[in-house]
N, C-alpha and C. Protein backbone atom coordinates (compact mmCIF):
# COMPACT_ATOMS: atom_id res chain seq x y z
N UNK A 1 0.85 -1.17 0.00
CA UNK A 1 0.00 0.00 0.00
C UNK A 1 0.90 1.24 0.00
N UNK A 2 0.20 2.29 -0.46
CA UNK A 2 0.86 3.49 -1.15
C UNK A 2 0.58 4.61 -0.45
N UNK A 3 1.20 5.03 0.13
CA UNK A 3 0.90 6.69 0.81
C UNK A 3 1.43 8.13 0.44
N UNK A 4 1.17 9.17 0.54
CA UNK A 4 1.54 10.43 -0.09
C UNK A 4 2.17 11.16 1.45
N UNK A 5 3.39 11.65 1.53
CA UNK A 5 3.76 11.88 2.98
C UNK A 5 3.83 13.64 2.37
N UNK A 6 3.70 14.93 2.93
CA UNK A 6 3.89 16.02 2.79
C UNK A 6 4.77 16.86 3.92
N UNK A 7 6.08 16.90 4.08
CA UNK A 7 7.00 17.38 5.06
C UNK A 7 7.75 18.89 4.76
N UNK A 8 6.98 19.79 5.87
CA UNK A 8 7.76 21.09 5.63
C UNK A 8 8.30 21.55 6.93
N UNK A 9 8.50 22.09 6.52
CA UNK A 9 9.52 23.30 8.42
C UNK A 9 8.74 24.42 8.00
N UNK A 10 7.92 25.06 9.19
CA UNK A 10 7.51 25.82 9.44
C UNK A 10 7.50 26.58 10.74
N UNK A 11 8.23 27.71 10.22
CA UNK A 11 9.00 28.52 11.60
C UNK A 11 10.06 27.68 12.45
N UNK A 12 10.50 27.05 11.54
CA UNK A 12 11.60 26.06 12.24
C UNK A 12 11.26 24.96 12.62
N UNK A 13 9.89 24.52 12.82
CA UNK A 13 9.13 22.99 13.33
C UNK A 13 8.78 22.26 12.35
N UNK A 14 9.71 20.92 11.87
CA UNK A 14 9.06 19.80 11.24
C UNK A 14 7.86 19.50 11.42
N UNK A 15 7.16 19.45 9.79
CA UNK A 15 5.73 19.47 9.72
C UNK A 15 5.41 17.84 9.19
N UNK A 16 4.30 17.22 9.01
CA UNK A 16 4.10 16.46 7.74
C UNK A 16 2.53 16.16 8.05
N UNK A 17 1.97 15.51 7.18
CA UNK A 17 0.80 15.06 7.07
C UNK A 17 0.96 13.90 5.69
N UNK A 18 -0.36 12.86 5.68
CA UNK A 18 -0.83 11.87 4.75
C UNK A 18 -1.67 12.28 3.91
N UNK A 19 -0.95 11.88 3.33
CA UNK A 19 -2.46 11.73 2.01
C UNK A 19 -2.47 9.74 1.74
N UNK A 20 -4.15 9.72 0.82
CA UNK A 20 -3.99 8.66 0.16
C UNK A 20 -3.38 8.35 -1.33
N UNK A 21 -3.82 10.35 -1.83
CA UNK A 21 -3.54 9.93 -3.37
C UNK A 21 -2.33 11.43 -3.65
N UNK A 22 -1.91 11.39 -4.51
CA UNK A 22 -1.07 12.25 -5.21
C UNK A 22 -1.46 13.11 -5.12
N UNK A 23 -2.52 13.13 -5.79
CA UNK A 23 -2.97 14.61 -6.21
C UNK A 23 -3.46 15.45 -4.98
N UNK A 24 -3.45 15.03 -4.05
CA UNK A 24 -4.14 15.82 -2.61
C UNK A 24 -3.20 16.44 -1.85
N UNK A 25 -1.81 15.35 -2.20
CA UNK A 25 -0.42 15.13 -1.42
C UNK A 25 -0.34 17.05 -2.34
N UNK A 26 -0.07 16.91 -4.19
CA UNK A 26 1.07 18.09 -4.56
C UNK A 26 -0.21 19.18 -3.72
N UNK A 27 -1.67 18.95 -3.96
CA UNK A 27 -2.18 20.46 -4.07
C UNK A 27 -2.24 20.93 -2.42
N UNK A 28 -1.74 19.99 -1.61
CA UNK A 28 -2.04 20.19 0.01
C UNK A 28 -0.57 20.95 -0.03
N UNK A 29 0.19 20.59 -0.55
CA UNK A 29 1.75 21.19 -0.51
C UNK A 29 1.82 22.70 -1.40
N UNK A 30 1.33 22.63 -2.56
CA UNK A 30 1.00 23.93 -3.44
C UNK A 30 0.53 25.07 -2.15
N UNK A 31 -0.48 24.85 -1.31
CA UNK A 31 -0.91 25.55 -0.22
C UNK A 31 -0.35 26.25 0.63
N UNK A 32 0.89 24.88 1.63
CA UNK A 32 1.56 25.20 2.45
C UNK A 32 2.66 26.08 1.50
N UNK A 33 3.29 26.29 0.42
CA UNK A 33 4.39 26.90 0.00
C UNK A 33 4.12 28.28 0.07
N UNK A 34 2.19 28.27 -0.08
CA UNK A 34 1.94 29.44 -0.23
C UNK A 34 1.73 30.50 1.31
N UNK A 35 2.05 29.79 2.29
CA UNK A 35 1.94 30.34 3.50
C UNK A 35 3.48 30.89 3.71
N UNK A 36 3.27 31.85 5.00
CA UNK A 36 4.23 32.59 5.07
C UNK A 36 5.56 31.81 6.16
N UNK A 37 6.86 32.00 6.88
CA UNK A 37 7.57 31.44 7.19
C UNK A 37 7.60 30.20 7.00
N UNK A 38 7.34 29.46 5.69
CA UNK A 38 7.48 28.02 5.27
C UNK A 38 8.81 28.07 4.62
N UNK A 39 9.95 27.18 5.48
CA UNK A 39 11.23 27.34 5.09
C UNK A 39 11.39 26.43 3.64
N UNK A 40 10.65 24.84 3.43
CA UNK A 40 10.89 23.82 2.79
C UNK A 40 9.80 23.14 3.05
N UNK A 41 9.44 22.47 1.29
CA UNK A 41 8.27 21.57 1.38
C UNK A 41 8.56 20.49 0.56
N UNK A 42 8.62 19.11 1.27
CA UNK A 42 8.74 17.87 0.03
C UNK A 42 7.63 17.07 0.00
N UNK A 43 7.29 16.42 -1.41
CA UNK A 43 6.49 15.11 -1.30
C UNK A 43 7.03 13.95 -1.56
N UNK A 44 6.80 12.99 -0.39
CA UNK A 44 7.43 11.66 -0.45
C UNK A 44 6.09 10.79 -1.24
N UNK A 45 6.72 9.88 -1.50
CA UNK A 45 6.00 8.14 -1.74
C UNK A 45 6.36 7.21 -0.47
N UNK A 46 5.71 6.56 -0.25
CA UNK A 46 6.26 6.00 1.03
C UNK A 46 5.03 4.87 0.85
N UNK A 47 5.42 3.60 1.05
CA UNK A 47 5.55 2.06 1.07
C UNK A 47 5.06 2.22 2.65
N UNK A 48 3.45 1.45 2.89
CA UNK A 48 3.07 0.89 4.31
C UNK A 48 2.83 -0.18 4.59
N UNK A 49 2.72 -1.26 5.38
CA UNK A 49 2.66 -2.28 5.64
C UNK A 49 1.21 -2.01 6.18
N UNK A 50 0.40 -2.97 5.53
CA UNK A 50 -0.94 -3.68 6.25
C UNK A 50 -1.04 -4.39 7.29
N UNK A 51 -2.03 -3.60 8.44
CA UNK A 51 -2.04 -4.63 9.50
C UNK A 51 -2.42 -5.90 9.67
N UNK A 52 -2.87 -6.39 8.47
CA UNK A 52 -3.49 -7.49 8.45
C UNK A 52 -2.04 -8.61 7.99
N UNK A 53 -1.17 -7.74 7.61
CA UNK A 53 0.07 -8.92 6.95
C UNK A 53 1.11 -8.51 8.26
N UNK A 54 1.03 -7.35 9.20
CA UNK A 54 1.94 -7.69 10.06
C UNK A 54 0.94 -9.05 11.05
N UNK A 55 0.09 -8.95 11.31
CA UNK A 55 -0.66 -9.92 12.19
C UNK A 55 -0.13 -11.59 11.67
N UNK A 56 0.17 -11.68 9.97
CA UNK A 56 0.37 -12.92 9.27
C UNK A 56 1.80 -13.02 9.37
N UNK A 57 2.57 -12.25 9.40
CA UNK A 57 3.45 -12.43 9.76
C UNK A 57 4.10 -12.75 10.99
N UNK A 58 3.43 -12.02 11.97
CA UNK A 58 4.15 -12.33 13.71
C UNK A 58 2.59 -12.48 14.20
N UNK A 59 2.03 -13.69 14.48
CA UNK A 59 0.48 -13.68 14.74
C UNK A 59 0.75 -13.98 16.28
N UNK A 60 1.98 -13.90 17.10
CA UNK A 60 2.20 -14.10 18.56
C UNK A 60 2.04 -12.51 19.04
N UNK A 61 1.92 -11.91 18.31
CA UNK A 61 2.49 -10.47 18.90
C UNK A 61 1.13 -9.42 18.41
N UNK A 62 -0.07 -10.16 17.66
CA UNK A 62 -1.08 -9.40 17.75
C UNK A 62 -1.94 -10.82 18.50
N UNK A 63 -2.59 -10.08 19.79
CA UNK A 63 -2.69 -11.02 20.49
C UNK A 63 -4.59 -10.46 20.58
N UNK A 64 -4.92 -10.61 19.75
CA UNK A 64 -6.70 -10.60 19.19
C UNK A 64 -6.76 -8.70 18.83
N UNK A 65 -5.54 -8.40 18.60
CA UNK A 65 -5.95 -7.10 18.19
C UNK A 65 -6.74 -6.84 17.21
């Protein structure tokens, strides 16, 4: 599964937020660039693991979660 990560510094404080799709990820970032003391804005891709395949994988360690 596929996630949209959006990471800026603002006023010096590491920011980020999710998206699901691209297009929410650039135009949520188009936004923040447009605000004022926004030092840096990137969009990642970023790879998540399903809870349902960590559970298949280590099924001792989800214990009826």
């Amino acid at each position: 599964m596929v996630e949209y990560c959006v990471y800026w510094l603002e006023n010096g404080e590491p920011m980020h937020e999710v998206f699901s799709s691209l297009a929410a990820a650039e135009m949520y970032s188009c936004a923040i660039r447009g605000k004022e003391n926004i030092e840096w804005v990137e969009v990642s891709e970023e790879e998540t693991i399903d809870l349902d395949e960590l559970e298949d994988m280590f099924p001792d360690d989800f214990c009826g979660v």
